[in-house]
Protein backbone atom coordinates (compact mmCIF):
# COMPACT_ATOMS: atom_id res chain seq x y z
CA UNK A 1 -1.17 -0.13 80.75
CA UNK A 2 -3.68 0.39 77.84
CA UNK A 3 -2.78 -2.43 76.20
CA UNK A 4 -3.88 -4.23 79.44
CA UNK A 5 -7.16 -2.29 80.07
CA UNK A 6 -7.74 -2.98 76.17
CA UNK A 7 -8.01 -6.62 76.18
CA UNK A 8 -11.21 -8.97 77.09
CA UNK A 9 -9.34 -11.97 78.66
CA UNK A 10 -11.25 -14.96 77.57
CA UNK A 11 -9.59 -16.47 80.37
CA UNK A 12 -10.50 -14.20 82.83
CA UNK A 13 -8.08 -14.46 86.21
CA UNK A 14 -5.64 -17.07 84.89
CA UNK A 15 -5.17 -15.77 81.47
CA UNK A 16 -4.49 -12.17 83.33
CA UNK A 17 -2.42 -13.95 85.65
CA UNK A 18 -0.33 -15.63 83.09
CA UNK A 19 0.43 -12.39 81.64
CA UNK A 20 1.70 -10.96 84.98
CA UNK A 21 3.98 -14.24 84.98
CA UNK A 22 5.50 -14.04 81.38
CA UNK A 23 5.90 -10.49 82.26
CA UNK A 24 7.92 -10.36 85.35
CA UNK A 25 9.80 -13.28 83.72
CA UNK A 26 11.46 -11.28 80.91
CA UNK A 27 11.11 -7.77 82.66
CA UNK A 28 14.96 -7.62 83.95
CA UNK A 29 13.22 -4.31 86.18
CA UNK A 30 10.75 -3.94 88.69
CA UNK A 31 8.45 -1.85 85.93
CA UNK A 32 6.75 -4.42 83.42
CA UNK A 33 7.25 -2.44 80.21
CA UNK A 34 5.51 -3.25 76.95
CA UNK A 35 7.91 -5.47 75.48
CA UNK A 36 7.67 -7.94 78.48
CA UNK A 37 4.02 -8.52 77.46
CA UNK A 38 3.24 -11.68 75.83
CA UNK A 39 3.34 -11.66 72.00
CA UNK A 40 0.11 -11.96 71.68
CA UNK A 41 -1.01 -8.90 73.22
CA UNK A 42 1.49 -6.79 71.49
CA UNK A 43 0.39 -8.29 68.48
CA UNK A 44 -3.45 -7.42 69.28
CA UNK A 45 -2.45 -4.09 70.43
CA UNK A 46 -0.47 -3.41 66.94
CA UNK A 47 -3.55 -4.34 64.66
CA UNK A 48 -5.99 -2.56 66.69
CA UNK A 49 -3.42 0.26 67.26
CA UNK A 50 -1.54 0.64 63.65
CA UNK A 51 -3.73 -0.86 61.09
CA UNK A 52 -0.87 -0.37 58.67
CA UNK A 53 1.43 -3.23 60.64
CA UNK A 54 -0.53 -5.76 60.01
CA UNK A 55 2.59 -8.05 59.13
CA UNK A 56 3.88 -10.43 61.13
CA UNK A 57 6.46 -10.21 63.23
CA UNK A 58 8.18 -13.12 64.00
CA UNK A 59 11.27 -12.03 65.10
CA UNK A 60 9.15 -10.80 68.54
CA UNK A 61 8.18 -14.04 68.85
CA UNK A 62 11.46 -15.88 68.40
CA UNK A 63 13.36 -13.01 70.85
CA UNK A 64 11.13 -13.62 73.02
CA UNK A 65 11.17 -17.45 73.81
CA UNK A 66 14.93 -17.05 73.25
CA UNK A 67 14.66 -14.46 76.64
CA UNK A 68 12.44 -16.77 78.25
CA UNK A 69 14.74 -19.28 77.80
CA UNK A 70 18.15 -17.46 78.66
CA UNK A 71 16.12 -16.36 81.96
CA UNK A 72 15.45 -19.42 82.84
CA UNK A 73 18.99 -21.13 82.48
CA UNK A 74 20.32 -18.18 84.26
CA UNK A 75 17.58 -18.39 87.26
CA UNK A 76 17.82 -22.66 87.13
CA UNK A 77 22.15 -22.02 87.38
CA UNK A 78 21.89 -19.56 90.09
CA UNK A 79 19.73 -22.19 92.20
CA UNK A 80 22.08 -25.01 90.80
CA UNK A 81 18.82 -26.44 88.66
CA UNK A 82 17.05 -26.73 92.24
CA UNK A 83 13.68 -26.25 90.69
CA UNK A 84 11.79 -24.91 93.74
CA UNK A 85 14.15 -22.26 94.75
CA UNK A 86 14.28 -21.28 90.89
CA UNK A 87 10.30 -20.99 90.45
CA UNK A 88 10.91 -18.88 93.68
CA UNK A 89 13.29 -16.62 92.32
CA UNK A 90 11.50 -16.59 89.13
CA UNK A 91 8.73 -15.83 91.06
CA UNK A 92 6.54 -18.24 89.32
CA UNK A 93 4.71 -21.58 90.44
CA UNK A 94 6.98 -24.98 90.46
CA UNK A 95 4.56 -26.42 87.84
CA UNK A 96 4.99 -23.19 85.58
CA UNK A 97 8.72 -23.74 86.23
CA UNK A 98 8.32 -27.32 84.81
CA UNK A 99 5.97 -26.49 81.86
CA UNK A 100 8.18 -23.42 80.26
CA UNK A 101 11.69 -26.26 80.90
CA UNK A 102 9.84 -28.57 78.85
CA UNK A 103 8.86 -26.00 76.22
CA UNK A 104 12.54 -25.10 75.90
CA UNK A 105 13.89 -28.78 76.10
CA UNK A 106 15.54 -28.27 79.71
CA UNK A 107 14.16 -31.18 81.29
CA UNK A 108 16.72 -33.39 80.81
CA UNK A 109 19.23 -30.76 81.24
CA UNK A 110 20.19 -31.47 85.03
């Protein structure tokens, strides 16, 4: 929760709203925890938190969109690649559905 109250969202309600998304994408519970975050905010939360881990991490990062990924084939099987019952289920708009299958190359999938 810090790591939430901590951060200025230049985006204001959609960045903040995004982050809710990505969240309750990877969290496989009904408590967001800190590693559902986007990496980004870990990230910020690290250098402002632990000066000393200032490397980067991109193992996170790769994890991550590997998660994202494995969450969405598993949601987009369960529906049988029906996309609107999928974003549902995902809980997540159609069109955020459609951007994060192109970002993993799952377009032409089904």
């Amino acid at each position: 929760m810090k790591i939430l109250i901590n951060y200025d969202y230049p985006g204001n309600v959609r960045e903040l709203k995004h982050i809710v998304e990505h969240a309750t994408i990877l969290s496989r519970t009904n408590i967001i925890k800190v590693h559902d975050l986007p990496d980004y905010l870990i990230h910020r939360h690290v250098k402002t938190a632990v000066p000393s881990l200032l490397v980067p991490l991109p193992s996170i990062d790769k994890s991550i969109s590997e998660k994202e990924r494995e969450l969405l084939v598993e949601a987009l099987d369960a529906c049988r690649w029906h996309r609107t019952k999928s974003a549902e289920a995902l809980r997540i708009n159609r069109t955020t559905l459609w951007r994060k299958m192109k970002k993993h190359g799952l377009l032409s999938t089904h």
